[in-house]
Protein backbone atom coordinates (compact mmCIF):
# COMPACT_ATOMS: atom_id res chain seq x y z
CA UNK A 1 94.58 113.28 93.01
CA UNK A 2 93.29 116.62 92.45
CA UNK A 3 93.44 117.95 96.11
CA UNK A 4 97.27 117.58 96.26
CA UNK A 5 96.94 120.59 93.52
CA UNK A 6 95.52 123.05 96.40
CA UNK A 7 96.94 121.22 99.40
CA UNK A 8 100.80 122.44 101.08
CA UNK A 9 101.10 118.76 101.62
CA UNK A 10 103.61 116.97 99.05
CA UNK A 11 103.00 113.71 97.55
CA UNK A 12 104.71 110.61 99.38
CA UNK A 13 107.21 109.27 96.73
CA UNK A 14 106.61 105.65 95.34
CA UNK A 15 110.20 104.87 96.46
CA UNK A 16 109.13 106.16 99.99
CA UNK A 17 106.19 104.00 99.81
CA UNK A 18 108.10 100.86 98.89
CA UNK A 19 111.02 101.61 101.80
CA UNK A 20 107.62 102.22 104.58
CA UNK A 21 105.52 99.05 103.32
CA UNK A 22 108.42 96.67 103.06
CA UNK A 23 109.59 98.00 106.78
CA UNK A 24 106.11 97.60 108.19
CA UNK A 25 105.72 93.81 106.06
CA UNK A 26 101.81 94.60 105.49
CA UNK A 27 101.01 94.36 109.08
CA UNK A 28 98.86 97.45 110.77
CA UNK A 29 101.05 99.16 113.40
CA UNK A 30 98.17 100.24 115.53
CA UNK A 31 95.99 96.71 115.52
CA UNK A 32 98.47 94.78 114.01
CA UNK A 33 96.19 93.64 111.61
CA UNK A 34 98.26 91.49 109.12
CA UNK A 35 97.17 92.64 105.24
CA UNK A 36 95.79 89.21 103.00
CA UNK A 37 96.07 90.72 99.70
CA UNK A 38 98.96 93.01 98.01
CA UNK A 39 98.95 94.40 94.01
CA UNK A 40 102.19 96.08 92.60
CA UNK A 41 100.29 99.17 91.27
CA UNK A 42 101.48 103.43 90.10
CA UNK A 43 104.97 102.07 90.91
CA UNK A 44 104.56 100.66 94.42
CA UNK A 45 102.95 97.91 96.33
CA UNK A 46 99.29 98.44 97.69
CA UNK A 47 98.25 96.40 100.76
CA UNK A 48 94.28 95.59 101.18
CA UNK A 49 92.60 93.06 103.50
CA UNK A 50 89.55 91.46 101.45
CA UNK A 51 86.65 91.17 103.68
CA UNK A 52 83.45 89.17 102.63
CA UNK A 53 79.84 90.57 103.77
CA UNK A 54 77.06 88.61 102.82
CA UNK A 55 78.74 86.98 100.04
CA UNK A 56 79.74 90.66 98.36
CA UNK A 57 83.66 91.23 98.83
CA UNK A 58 84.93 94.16 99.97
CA UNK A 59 88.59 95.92 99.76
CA UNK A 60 89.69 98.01 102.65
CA UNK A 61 93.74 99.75 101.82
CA UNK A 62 96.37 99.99 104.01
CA UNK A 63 97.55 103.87 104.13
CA UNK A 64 100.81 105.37 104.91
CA UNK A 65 100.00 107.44 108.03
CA UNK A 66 102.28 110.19 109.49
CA UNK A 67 102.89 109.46 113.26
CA UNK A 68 103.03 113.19 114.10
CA UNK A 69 100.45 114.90 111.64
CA UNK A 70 102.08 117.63 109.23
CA UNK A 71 99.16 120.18 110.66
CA UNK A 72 101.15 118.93 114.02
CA UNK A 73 104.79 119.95 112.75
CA UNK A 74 105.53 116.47 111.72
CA UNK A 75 107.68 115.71 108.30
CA UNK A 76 107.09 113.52 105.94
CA UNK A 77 110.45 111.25 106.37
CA UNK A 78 110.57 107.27 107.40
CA UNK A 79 110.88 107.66 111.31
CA UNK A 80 107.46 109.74 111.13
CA UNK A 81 105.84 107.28 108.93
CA UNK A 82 104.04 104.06 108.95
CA UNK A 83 101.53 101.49 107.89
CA UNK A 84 97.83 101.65 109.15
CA UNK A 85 94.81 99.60 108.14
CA UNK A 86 91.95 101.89 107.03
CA UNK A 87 89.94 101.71 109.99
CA UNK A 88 93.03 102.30 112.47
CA UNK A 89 93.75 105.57 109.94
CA UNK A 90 90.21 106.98 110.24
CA UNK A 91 90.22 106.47 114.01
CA UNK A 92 93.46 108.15 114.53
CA UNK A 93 92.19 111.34 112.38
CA UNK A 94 95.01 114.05 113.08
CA UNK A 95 95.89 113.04 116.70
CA UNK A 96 99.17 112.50 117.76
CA UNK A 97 99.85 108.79 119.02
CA UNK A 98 101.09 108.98 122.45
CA UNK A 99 103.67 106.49 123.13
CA UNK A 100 103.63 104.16 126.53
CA UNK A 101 106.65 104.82 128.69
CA UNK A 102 107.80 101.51 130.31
């Protein structure tokens, strides 16, 4: 991807990816939305869910998400990682997720 040539923010390893994806098992950790549809691609696995409308399919990723955004201080190691559906990524933008005390 071209922007990572202008951005401060490093590329998430394939090895990373693998160790965050098969921690997660293709399940959304916002929604929970469980991912129907997985291709071993660029040296890791991808996640989708595969949504029909009107007969025309459509392919919506799963995304590696940082739990505390970099622009918020956060790294980019596996306790500040995790996997989001697309929508769930999009909503979240560069908020931090506040966690429920019990």
């Amino acid at each position: 991807m071209d922007w990572y040539k202008h951005s401060k923010r490093k590329k998430i390893s394939p090895k990373l990816r693998n160790k965050i994806t098969k921690r997660d098992g293709g399940i959304c950790c916002e929604c929970g939305k469980i991912a129907n549809y997985c291709i071993w691609k660029d040296g890791y696995w991808h996640y989708y869910e595969i949504i029909v409308i009107n007969k025309e399919e459509y392919h919506k990723s799963y995304e590696i998400d940082h739990t505390i955004p970099l622009c918020k201080n956060g790294n980019t190691d596996m306790d500040n990682m995790r996997l989001l559906c697309q929508n769930c990524n999009r909503l979240k933008g560069s908020k931090e997720r506040r966690l429920e005390v019990v």
